[in-house]
C-alpha atoms as a PDB file:
ATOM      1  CA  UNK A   1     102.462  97.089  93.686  1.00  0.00           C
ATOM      2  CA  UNK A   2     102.074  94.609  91.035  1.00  0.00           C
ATOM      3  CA  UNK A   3     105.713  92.804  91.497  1.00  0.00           C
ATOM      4  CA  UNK A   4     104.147  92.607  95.158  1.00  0.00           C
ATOM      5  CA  UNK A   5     100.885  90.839  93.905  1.00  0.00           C
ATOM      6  CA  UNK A   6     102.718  88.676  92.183  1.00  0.00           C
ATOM      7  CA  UNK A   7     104.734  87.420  94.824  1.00  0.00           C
ATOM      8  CA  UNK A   8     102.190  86.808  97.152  1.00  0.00           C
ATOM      9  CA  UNK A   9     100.157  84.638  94.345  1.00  0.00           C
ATOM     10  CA  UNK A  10     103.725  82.999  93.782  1.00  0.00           C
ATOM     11  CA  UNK A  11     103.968  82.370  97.679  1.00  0.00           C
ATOM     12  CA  UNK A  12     100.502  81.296  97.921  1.00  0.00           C
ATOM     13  CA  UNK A  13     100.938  78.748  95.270  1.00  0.00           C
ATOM     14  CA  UNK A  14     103.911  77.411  96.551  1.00  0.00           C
ATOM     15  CA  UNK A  15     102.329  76.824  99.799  1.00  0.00           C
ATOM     16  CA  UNK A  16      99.284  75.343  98.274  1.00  0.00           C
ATOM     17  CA  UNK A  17     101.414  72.408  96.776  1.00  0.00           C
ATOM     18  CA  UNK A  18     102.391  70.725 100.238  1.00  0.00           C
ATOM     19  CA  UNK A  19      99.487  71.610 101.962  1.00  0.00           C
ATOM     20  CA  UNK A  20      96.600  68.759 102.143  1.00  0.00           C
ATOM     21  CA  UNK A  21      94.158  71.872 104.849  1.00  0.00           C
ATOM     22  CA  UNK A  22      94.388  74.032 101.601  1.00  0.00           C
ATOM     23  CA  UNK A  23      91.868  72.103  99.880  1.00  0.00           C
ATOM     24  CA  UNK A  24      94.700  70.401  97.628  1.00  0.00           C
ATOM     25  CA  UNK A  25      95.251  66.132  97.509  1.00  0.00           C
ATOM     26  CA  UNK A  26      98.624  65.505  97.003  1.00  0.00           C
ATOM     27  CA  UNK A  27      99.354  63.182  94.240  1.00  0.00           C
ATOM     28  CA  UNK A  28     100.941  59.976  94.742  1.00  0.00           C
ATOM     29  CA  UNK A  29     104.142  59.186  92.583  1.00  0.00           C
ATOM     30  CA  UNK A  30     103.253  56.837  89.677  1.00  0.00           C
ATOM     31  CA  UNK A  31     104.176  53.205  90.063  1.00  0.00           C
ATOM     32  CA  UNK A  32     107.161  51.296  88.224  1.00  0.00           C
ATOM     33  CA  UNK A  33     104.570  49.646  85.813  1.00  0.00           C
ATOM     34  CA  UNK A  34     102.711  53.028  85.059  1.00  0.00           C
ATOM     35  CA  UNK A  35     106.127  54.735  84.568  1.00  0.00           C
ATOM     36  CA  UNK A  36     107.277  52.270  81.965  1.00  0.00           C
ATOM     37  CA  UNK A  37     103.859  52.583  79.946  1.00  0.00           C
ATOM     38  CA  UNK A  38     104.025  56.567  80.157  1.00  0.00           C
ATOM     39  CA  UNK A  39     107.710  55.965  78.987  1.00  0.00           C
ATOM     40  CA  UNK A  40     107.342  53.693  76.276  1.00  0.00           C
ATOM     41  CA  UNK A  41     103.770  55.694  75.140  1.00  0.00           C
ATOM     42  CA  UNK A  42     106.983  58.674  74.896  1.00  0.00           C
ATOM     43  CA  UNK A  43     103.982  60.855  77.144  1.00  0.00           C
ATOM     44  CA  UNK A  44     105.181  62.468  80.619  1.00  0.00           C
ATOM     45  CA  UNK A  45     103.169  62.441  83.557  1.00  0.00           C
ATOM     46  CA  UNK A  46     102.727  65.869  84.983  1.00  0.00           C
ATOM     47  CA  UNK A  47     104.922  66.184  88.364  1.00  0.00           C
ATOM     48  CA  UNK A  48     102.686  66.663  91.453  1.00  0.00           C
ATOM     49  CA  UNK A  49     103.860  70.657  91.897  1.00  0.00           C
ATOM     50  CA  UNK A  50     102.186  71.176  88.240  1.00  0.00           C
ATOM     51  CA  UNK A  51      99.146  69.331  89.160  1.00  0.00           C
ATOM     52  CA  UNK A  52      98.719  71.129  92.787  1.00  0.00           C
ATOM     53  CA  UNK A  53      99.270  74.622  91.136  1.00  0.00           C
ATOM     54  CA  UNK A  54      97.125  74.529  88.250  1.00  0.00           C
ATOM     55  CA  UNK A  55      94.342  73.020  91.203  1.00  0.00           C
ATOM     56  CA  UNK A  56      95.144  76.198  93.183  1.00  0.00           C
ATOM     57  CA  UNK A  57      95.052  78.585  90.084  1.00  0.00           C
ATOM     58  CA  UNK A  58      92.133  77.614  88.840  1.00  0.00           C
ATOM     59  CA  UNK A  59      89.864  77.878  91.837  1.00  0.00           C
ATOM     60  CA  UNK A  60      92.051  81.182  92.967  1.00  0.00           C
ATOM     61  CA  UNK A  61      90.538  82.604  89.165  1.00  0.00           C
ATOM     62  CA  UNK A  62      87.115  80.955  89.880  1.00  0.00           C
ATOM     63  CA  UNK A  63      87.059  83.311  93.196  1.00  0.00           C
ATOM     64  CA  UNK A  64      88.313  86.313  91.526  1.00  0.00           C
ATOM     65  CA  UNK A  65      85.547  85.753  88.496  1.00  0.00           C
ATOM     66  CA  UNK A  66      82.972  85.322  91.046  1.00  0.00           C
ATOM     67  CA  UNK A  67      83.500  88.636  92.651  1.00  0.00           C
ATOM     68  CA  UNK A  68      84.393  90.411  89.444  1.00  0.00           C
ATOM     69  CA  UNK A  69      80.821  88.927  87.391  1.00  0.00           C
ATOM     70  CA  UNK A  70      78.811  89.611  90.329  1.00  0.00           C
ATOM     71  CA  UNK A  71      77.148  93.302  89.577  1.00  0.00           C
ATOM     72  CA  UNK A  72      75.941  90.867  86.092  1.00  0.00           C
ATOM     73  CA  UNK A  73      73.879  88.945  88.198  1.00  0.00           C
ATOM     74  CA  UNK A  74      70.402  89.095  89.008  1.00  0.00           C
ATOM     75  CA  UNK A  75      70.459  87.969  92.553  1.00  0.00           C
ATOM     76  CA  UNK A  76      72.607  91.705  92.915  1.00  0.00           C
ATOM     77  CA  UNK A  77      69.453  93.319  92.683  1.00  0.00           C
ATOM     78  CA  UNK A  78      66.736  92.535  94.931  1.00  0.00           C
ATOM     79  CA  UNK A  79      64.485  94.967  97.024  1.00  0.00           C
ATOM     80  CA  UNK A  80      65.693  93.634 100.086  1.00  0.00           C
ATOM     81  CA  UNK A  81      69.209  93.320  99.776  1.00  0.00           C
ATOM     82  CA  UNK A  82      69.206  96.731  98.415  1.00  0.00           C
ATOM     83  CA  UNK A  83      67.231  98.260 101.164  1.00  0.00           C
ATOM     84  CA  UNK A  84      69.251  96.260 103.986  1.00  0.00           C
ATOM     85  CA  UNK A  85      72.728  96.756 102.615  1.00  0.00           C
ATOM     86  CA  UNK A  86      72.975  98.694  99.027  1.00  0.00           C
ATOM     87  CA  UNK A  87      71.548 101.833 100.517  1.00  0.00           C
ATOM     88  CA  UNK A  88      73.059 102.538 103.833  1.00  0.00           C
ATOM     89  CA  UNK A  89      76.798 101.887 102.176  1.00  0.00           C
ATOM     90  CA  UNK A  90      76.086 103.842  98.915  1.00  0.00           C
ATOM     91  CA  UNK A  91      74.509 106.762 101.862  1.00  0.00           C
ATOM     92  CA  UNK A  92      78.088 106.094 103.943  1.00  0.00           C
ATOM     93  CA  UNK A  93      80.161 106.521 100.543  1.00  0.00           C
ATOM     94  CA  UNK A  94      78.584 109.309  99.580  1.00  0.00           C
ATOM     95  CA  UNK A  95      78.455 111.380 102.873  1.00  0.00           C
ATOM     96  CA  UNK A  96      82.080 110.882 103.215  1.00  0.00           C
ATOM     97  CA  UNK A  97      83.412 111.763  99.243  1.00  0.00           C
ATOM     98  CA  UNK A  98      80.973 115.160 100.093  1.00  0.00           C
ATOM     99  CA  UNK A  99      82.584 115.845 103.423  1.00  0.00           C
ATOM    100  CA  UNK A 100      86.315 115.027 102.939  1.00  0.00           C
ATOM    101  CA  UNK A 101      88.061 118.110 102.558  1.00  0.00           C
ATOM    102  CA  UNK A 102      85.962 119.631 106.086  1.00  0.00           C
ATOM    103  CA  UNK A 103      86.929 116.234 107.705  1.00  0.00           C
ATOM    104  CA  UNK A 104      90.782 116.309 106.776  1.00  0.00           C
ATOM    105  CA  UNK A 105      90.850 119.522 108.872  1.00  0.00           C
ATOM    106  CA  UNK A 106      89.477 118.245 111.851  1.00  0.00           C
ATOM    107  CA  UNK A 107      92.856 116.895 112.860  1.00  0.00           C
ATOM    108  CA  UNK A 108      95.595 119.043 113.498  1.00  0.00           C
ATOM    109  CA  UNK A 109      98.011 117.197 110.847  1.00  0.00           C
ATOM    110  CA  UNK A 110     101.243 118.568 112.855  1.00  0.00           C
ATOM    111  CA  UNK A 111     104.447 116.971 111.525  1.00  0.00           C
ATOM    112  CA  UNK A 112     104.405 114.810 115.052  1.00  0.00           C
ATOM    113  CA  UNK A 113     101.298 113.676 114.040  1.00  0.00           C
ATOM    114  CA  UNK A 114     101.605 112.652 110.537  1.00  0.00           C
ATOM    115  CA  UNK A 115     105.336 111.226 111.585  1.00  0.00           C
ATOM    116  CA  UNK A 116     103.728 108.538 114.116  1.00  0.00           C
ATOM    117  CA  UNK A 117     101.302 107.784 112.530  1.00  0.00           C
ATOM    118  CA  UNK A 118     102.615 106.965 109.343  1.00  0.00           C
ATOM    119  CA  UNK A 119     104.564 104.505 111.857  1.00  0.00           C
ATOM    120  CA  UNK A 120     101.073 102.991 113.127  1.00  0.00           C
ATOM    121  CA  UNK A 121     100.053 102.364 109.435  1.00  0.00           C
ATOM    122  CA  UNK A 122     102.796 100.478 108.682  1.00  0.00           C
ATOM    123  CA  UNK A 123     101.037  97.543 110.429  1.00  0.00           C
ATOM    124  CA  UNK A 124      98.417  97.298 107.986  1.00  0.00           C
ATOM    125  CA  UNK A 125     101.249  97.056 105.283  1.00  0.00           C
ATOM    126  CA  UNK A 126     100.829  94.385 102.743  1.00  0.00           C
ATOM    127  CA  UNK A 127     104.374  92.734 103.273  1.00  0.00           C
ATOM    128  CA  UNK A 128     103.612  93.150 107.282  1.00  0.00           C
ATOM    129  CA  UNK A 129     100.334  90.961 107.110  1.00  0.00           C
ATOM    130  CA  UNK A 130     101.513  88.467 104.259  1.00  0.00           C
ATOM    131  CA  UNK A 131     104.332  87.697 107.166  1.00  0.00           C
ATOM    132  CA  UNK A 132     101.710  87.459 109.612  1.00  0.00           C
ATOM    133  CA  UNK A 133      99.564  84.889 107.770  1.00  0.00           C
ATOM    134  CA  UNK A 134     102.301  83.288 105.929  1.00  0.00           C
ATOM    135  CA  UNK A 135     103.915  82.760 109.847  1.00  0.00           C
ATOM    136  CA  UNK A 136     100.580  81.441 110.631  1.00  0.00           C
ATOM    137  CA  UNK A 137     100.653  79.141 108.364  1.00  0.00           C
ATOM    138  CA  UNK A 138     103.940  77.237 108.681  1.00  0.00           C
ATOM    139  CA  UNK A 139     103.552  77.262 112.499  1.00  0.00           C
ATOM    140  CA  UNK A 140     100.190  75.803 112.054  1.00  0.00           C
ATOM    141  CA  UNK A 141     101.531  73.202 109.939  1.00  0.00           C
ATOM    142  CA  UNK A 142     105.519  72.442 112.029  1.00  0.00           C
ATOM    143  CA  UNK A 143     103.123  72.166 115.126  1.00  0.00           C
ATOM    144  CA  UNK A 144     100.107  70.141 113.839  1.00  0.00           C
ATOM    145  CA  UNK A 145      97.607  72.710 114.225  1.00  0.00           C
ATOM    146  CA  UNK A 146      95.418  72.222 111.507  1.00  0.00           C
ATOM    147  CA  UNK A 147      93.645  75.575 112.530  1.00  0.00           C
ATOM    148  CA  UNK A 148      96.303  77.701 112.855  1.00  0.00           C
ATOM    149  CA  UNK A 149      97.267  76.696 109.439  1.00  0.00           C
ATOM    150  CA  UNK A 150      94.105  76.880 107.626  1.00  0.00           C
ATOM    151  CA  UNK A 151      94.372  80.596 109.535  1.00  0.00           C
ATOM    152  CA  UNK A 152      97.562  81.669 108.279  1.00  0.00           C
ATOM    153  CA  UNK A 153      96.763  80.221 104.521  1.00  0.00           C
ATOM    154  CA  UNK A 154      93.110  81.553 104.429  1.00  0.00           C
ATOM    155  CA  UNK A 155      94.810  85.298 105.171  1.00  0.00           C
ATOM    156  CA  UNK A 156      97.314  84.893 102.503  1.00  0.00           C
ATOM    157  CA  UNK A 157      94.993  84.965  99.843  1.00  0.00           C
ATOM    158  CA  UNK A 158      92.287  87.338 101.346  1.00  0.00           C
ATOM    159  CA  UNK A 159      95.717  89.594 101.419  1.00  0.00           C
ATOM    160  CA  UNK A 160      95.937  88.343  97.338  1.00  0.00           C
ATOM    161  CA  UNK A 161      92.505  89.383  96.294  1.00  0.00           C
ATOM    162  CA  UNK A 162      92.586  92.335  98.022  1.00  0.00           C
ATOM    163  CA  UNK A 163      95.471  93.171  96.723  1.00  0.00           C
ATOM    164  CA  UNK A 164      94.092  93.129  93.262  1.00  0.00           C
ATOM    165  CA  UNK A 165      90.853  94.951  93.756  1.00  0.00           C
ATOM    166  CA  UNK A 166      92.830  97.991  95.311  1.00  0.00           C
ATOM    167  CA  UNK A 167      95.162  97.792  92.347  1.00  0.00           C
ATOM    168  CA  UNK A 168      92.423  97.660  89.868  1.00  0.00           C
ATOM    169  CA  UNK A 169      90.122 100.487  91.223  1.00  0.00           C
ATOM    170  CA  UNK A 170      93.270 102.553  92.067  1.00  0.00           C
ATOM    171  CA  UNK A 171      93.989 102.602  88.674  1.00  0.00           C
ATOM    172  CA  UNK A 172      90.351 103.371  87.522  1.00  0.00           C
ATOM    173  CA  UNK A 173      90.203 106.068  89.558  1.00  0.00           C
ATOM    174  CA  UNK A 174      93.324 108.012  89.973  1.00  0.00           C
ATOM    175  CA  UNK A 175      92.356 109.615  92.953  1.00  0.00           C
ATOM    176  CA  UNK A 176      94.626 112.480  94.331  1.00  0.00           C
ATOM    177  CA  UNK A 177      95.796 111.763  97.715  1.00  0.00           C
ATOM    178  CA  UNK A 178      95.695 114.830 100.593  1.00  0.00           C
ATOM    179  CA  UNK A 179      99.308 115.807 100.170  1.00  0.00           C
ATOM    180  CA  UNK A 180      99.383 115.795  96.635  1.00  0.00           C
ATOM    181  CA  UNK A 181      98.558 118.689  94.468  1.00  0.00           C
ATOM    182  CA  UNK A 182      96.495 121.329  95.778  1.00  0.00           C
ATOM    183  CA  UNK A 183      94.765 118.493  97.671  1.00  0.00           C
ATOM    184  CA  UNK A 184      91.353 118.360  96.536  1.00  0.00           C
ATOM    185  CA  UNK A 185      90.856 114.505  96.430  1.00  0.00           C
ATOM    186  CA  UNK A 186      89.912 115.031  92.458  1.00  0.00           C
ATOM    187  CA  UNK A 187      89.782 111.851  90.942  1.00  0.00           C
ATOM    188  CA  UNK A 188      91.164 110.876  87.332  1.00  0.00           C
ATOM    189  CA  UNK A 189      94.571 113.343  87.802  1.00  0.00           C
ATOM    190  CA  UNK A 190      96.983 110.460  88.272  1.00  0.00           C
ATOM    191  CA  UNK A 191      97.009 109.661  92.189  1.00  0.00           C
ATOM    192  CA  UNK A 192      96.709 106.121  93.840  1.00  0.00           C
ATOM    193  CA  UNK A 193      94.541 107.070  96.870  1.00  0.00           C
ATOM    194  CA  UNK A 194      91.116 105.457  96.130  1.00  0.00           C
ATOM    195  CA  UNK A 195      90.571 103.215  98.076  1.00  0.00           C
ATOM    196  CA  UNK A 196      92.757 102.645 101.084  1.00  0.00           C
ATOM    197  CA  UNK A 197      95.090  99.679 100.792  1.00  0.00           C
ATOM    198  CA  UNK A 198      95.938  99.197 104.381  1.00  0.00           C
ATOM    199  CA  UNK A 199      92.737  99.361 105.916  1.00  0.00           C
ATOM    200  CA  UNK A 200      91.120  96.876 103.299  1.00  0.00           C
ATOM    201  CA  UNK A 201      94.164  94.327 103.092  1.00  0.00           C
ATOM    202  CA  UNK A 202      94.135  95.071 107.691  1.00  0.00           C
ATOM    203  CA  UNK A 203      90.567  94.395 107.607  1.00  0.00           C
ATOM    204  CA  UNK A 204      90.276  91.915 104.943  1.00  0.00           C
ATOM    205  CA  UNK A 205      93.297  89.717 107.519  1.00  0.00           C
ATOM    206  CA  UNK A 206      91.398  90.964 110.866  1.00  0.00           C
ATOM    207  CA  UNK A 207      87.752  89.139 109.497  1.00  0.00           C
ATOM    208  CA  UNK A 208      89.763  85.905 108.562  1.00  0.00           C
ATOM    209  CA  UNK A 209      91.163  85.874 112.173  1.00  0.00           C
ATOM    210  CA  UNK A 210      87.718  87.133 114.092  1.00  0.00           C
ATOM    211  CA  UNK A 211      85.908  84.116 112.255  1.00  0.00           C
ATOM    212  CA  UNK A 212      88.829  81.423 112.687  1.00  0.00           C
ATOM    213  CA  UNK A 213      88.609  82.172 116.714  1.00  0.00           C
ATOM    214  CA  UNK A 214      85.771  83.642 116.938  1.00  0.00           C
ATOM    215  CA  UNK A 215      84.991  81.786 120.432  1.00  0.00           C
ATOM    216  CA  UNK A 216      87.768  83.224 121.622  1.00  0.00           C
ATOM    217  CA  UNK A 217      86.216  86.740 122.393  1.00  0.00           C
ATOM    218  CA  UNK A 218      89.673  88.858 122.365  1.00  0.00           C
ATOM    219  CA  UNK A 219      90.628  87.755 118.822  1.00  0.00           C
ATOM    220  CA  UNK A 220      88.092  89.425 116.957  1.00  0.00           C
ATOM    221  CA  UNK A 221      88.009  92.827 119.303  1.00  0.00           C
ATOM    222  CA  UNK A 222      91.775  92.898 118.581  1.00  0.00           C
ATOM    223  CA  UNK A 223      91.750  91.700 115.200  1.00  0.00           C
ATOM    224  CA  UNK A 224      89.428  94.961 114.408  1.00  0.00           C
ATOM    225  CA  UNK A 225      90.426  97.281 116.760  1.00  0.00           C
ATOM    226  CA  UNK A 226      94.110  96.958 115.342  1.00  0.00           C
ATOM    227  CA  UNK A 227      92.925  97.026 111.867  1.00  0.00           C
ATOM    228  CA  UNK A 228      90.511 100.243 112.982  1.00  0.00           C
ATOM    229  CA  UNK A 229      93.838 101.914 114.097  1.00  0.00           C
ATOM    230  CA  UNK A 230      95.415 100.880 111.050  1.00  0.00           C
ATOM    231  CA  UNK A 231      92.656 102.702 108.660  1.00  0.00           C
ATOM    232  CA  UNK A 232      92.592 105.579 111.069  1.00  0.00           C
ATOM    233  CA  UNK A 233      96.520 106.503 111.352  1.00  0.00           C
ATOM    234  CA  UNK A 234      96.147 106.776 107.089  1.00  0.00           C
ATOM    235  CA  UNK A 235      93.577 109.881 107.892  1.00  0.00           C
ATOM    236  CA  UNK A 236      96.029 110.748 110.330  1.00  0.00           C
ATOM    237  CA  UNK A 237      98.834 110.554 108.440  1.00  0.00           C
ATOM    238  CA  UNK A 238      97.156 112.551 105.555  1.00  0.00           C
ATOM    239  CA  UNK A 239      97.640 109.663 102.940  1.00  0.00           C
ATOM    240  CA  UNK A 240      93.827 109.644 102.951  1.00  0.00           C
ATOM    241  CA  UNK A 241      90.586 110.888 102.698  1.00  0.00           C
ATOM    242  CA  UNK A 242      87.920 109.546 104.992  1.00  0.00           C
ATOM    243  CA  UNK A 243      85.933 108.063 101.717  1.00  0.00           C
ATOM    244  CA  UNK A 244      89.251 106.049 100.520  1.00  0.00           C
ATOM    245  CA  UNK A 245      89.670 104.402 104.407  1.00  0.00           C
ATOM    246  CA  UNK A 246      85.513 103.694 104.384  1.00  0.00           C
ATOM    247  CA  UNK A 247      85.575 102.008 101.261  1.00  0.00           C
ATOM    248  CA  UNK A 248      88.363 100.332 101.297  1.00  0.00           C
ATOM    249  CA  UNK A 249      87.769  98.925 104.889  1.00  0.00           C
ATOM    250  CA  UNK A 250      84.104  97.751 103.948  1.00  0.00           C
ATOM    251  CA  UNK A 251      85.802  96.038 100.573  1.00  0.00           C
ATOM    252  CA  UNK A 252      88.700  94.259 102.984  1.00  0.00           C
ATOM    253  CA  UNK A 253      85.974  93.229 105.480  1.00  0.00           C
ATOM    254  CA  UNK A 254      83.573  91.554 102.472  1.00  0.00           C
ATOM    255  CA  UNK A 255      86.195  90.207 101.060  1.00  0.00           C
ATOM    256  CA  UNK A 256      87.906  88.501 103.613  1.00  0.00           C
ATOM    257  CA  UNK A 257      84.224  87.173 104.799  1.00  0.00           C
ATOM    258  CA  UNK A 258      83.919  85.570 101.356  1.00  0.00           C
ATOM    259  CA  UNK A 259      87.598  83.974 101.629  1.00  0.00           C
ATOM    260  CA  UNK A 260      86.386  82.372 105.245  1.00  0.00           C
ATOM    261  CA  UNK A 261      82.935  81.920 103.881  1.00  0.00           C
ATOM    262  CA  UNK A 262      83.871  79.945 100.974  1.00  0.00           C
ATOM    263  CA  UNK A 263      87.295  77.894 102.127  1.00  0.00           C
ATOM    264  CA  UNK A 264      86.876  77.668 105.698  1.00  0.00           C
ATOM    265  CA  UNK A 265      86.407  73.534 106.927  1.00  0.00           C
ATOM    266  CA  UNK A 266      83.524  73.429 108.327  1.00  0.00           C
ATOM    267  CA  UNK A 267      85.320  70.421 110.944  1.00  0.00           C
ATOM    268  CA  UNK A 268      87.612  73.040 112.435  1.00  0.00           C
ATOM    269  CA  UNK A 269      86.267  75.845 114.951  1.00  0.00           C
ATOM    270  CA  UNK A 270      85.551  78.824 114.083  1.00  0.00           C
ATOM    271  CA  UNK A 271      82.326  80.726 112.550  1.00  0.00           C
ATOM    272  CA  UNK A 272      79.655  78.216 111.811  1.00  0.00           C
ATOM    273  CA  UNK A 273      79.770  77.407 107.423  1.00  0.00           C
ATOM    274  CA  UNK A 274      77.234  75.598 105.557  1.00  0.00           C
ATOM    275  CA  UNK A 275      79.051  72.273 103.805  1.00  0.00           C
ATOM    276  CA  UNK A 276      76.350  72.890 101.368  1.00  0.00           C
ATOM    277  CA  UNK A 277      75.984  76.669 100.469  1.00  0.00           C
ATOM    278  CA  UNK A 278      78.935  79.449  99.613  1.00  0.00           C
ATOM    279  CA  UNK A 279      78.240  83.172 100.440  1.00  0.00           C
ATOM    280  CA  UNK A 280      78.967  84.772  97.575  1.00  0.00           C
ATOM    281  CA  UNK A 281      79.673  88.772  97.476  1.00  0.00           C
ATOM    282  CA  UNK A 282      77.985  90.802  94.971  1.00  0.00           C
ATOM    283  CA  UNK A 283      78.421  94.009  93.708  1.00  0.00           C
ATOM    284  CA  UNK A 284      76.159  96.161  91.676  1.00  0.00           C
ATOM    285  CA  UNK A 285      74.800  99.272  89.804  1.00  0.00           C
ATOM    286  CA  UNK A 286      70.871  99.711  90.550  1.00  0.00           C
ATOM    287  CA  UNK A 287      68.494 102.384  89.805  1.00  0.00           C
ATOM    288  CA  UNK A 288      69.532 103.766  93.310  1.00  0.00           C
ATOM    289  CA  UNK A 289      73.479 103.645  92.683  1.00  0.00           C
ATOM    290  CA  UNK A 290      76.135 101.228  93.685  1.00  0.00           C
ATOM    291  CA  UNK A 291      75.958  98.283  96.268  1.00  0.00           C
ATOM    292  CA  UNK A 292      77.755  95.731  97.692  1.00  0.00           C
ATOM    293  CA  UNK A 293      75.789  92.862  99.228  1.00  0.00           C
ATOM    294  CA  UNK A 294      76.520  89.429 100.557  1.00  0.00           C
ATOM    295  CA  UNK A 295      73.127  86.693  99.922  1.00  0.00           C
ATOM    296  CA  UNK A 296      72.396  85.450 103.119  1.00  0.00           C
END
């Protein structure tokens, strides 16, 4: 998990350098005067790749402090937002960590069934939808479709931060998985199934496509439906409990909304964005329990 992580931030940051829709100006060489005063002043002029990655790094980190710092602010907190949003999902959460061993024997889990659709999930796999987005991308940008690539680059690194919230609360948790143990879903006994990585890395990629082409009805319905099947097949499968697939698909979905939200050009279709205002996710621990809220 983390050599994959690390790839896609190296992949992302290579892309970033020669790409002008990812938010980054491409320096221009220095000029034959300017060279021979950096020369004889014995300084070197950073080369453009150092420039463009350090601009990509930094506002990468800015997005993953922003997410991480939220629960520390005080907008997390307010009646409404709690009421509208906090509430329901903590209710959600809850329900389903209190009812996951009755619903993991709803199914029949035959080996047929957990066979296919461990196939199915494989969709939702991180190297699957990095391919996806990264294809995006570089059609978007050999075919002069501005769109398509702000599309494909906008999904790699909804795919990145996702990626490192799973890995993070994975290994906070250590959540037993259903096939593991005696399968009781007991968390802190060394497992890796809380929350879901497929259906939040499927859904976090499905949002960023339902709000590119959002006129275009069918995207979004298959966008989510196929990232719905994704998160279902790893119930079906038995590589999860219902509470790891519900969390981790509302994280993917918020997260990916804040990726669009925040780096989408407001020039190109898609989901109307404010030039002026970000939406900015926040998370939080109130005197009712834990939330996630966006501020509208």
């Amino acid at each position: 998990m983390t050599r994959f992580v690390a790839v896609i931030l190296i992949l992302i940051a290579s892309l970033s350098m020669a790409s002008p829709a990812a938010g980054q100006a491409v320096p221009q060489p220095p000029s034959s005067q300017n060279s021979q005063e950096e020369q004889t002043s014995g300084q070197a002029s950073p080369r453009p790749s150092d420039r463009g990655s350090q601009t990509f790094l930094h506002a990468f980190s800015q997005d993953e402090w922003r997410m991480w710092t939220s629960p520390f602010r005080r907008g997390s907190y307010g009646s409404r937002t709690v009421k509208k949003y906090g509430i329901p999902f903590l209710a959600l959460a809850v329900a389903s960590l209190a009812t996951d061993g009755r619903t993991g024997d709803l199914l029949p889990n035959t080996p047929d069934q957990t066979k296919w659709s461990g196939r199915v999930s494989q969709m939702g796999a991180s190297y699957t939808l990095a391919g996806i987005s990264g294809t995006s991308y570089l059609l978007g940008r050999l075919g002069g479709s501005e769109h398509l690539q702000e599309t494909g680059w906008l999904g790699l690194q909804a795919i990145a931060h996702t990626q490192i919230f799973v890995f993070a609360i994975k290994q906070a948790t250590n959540r037993e998985r259903p096939l593991t143990h005696e399968g009781h879903g007991s968390f802190w006994k060394g497992g890796d199934s809380f929350p879901s990585g497929h259906a939040a890395t499927s859904f976090a990629v499905a949002t960023i496509f339902a709000y590119e082409y959002r006129q275009h009805i069918a995207v979004p319905i298959t966008a989510y439906t196929l990232a719905s099947a994704v998160a279902l097949s790893r119930l079906s499968a038995e590589r999860h409990w219902v509470s790891d697939i519900f969390v981790g698909s509302s994280m993917g979905f918020l997260i990916g909304r804040y990726v669009y939200k925040t780096h989408h050009n407001p020039d190109l279709p898609g989901s109307p964005v404010s030039r002026t205002s970000r939406l900015i996710p926040e998370f939080g621990v109130g005197h009712r329990g834990i939330f996630c809220v966006w501020n509208l």
